[in-house]
N, C-alpha and C. Protein backbone atom coordinates (compact mmCIF):
# COMPACT_ATOMS: atom_id res chain seq x y z
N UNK A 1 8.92 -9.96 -11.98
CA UNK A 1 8.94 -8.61 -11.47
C UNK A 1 9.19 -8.54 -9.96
N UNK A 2 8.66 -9.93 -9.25
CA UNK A 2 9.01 -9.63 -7.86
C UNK A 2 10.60 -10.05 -7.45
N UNK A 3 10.97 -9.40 -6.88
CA UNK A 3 12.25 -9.61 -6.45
C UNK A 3 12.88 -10.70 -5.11
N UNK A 4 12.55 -12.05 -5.63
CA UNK A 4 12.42 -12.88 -4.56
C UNK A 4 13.87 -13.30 -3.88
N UNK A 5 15.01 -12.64 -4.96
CA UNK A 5 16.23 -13.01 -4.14
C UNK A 5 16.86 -12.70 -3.03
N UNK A 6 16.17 -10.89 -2.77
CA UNK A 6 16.24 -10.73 -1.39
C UNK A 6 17.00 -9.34 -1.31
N UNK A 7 16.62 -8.30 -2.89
CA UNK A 7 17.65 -7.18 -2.80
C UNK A 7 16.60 -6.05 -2.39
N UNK A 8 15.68 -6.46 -2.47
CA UNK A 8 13.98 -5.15 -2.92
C UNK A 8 14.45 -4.45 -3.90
N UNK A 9 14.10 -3.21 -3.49
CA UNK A 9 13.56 -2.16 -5.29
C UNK A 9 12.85 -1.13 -4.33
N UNK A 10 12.12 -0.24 -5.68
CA UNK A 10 11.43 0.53 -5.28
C UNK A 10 10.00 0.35 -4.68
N UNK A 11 9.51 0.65 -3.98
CA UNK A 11 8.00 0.47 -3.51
C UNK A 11 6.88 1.09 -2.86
N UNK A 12 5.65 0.83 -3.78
CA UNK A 12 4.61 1.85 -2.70
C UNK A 12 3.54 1.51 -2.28
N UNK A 13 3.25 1.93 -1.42
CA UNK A 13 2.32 1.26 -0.69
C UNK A 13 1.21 2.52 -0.25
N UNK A 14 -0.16 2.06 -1.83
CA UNK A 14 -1.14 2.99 -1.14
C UNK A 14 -2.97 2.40 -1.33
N UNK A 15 -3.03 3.91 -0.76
CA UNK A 15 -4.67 3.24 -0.40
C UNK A 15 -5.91 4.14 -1.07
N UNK A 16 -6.65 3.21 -1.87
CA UNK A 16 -7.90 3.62 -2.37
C UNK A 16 -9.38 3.53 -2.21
N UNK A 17 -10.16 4.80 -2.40
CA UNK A 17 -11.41 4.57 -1.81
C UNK A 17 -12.28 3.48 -2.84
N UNK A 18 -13.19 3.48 -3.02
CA UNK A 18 -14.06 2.27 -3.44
C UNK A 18 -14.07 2.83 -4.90
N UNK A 19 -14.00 4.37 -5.19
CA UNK A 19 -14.10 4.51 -6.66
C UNK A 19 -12.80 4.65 -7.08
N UNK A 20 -12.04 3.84 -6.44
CA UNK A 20 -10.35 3.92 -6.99
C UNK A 20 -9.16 5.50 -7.27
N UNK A 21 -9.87 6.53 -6.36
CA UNK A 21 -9.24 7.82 -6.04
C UNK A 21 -8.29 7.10 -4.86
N UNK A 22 -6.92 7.59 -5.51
CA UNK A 22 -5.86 7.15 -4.40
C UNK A 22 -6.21 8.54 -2.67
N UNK A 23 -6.12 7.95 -1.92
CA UNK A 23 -6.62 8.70 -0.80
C UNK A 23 -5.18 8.72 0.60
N UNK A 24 -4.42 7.89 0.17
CA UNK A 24 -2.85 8.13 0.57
C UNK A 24 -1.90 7.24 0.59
N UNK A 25 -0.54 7.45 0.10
CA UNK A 25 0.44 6.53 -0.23
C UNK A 25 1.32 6.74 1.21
N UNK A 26 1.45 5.61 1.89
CA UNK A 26 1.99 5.26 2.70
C UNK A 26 3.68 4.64 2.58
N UNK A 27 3.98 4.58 1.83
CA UNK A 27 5.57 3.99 1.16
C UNK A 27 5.67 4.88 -0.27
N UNK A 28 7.05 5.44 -0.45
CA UNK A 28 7.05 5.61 -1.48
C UNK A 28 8.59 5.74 -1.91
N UNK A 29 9.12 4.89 -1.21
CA UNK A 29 10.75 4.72 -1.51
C UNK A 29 11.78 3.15 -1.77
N UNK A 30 12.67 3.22 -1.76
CA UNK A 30 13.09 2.37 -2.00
C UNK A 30 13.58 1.45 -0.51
N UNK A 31 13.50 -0.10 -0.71
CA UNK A 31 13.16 -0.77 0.66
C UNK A 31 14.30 -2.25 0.24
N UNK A 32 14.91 -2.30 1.20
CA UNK A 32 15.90 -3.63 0.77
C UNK A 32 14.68 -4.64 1.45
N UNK A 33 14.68 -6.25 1.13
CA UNK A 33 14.07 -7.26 1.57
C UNK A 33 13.52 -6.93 3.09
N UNK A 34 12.54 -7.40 3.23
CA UNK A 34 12.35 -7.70 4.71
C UNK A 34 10.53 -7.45 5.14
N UNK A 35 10.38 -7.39 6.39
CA UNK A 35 9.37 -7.14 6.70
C UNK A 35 9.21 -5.94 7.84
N UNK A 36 8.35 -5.01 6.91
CA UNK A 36 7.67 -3.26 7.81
C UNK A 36 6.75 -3.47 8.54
N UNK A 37 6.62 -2.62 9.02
CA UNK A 37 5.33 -1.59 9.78
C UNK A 37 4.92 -0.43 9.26
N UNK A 38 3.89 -0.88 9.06
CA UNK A 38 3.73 1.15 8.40
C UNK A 38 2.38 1.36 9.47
N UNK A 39 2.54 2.49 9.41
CA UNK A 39 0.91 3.17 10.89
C UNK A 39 0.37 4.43 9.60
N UNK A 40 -1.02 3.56 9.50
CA UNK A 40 -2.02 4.02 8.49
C UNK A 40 -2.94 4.87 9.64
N UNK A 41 -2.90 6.17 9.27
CA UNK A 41 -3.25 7.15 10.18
C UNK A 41 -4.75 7.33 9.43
N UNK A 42 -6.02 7.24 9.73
CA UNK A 42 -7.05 7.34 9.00
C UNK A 42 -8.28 8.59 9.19
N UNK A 43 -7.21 9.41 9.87
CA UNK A 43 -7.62 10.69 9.94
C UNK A 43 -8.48 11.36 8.89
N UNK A 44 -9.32 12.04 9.03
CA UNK A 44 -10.37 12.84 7.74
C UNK A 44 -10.84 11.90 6.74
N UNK A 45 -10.87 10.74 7.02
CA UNK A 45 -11.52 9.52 6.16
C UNK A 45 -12.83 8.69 6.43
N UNK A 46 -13.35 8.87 6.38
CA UNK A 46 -14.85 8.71 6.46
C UNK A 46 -15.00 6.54 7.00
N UNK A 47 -15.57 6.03 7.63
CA UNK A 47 -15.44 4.57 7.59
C UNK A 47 -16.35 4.30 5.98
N UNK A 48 -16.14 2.88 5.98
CA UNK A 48 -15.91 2.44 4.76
C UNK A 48 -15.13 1.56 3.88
N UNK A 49 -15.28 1.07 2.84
CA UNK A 49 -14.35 -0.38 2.24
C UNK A 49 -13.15 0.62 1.51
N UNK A 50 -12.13 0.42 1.64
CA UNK A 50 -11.15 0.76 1.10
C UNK A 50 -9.95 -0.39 0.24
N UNK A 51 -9.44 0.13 -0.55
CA UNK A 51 -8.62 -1.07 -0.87
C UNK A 51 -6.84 -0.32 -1.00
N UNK A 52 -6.25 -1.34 -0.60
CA UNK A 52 -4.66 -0.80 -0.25
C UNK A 52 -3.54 -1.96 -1.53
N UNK A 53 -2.88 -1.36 -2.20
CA UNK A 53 -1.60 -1.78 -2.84
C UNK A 53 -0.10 -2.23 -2.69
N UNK A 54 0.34 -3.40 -2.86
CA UNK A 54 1.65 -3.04 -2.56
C UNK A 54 2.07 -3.37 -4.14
N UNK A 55 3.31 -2.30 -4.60
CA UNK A 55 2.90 -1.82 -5.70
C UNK A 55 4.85 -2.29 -5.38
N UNK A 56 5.82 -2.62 -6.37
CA UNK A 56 7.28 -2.97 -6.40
C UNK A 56 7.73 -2.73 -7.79
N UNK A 57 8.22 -1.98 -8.16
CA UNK A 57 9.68 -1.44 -9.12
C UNK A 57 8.51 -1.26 -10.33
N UNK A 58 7.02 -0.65 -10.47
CA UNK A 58 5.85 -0.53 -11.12
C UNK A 58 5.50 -1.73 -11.23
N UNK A 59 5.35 -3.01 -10.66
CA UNK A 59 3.95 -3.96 -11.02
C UNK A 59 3.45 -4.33 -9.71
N UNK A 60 1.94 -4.20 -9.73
CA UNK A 60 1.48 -4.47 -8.78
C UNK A 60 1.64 -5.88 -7.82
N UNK A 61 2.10 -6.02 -6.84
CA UNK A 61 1.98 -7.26 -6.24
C UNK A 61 1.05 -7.55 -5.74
N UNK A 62 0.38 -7.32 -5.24
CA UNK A 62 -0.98 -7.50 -4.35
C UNK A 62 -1.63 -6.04 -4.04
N UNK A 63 -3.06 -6.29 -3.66
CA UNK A 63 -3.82 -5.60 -3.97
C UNK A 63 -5.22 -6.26 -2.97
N UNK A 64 -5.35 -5.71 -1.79
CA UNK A 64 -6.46 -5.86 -0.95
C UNK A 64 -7.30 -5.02 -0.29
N UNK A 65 -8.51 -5.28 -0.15
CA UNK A 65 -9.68 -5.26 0.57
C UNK A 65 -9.67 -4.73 2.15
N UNK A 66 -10.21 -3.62 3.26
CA UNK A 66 -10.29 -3.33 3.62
C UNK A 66 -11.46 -2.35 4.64
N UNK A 67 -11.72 -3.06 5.73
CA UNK A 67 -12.92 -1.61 6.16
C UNK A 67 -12.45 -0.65 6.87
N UNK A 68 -12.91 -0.09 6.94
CA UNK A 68 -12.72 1.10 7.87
C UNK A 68 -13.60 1.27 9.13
N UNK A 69 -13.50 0.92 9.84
CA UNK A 69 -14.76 1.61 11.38
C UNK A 69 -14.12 2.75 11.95
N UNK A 70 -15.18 3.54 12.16
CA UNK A 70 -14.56 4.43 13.51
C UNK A 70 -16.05 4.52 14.31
């Protein structure tokens, strides 16, 4: 499913609170190979463990762990 030859696909990239309510998708288009930046704005979000997705053409690729301070 991952696309290691180097064309990408579709992809999204989002983030969930601890009871797995998506709380905002940060990517949600299509991305040729390479490496982003995305600026996770954490405005009206309380601190806290969050967990974030990177999600490619529907199967999850990874899937991590996160806190939040403010």
């Amino acid at each position: 499913p991952f696309d290691k030859g180097g064309s990408g696909g579709f992809v999204q990239l989002k983030v969930y609170d601890v009871l797995g309510n998506e709380v905002r998708i940060l990517v949600n288009e299509n991305k040729t190979s390479g490496n982003y930046k995305i600026e996770f704005s954490s405005n009206n979000l309380p601190s806290g463990i969050y967990f974030y997705s990177l999600i490619m053409n529907g199967n999850i690729i990874d899937t991590k762990r996160m806190i939040l301070l403010k």
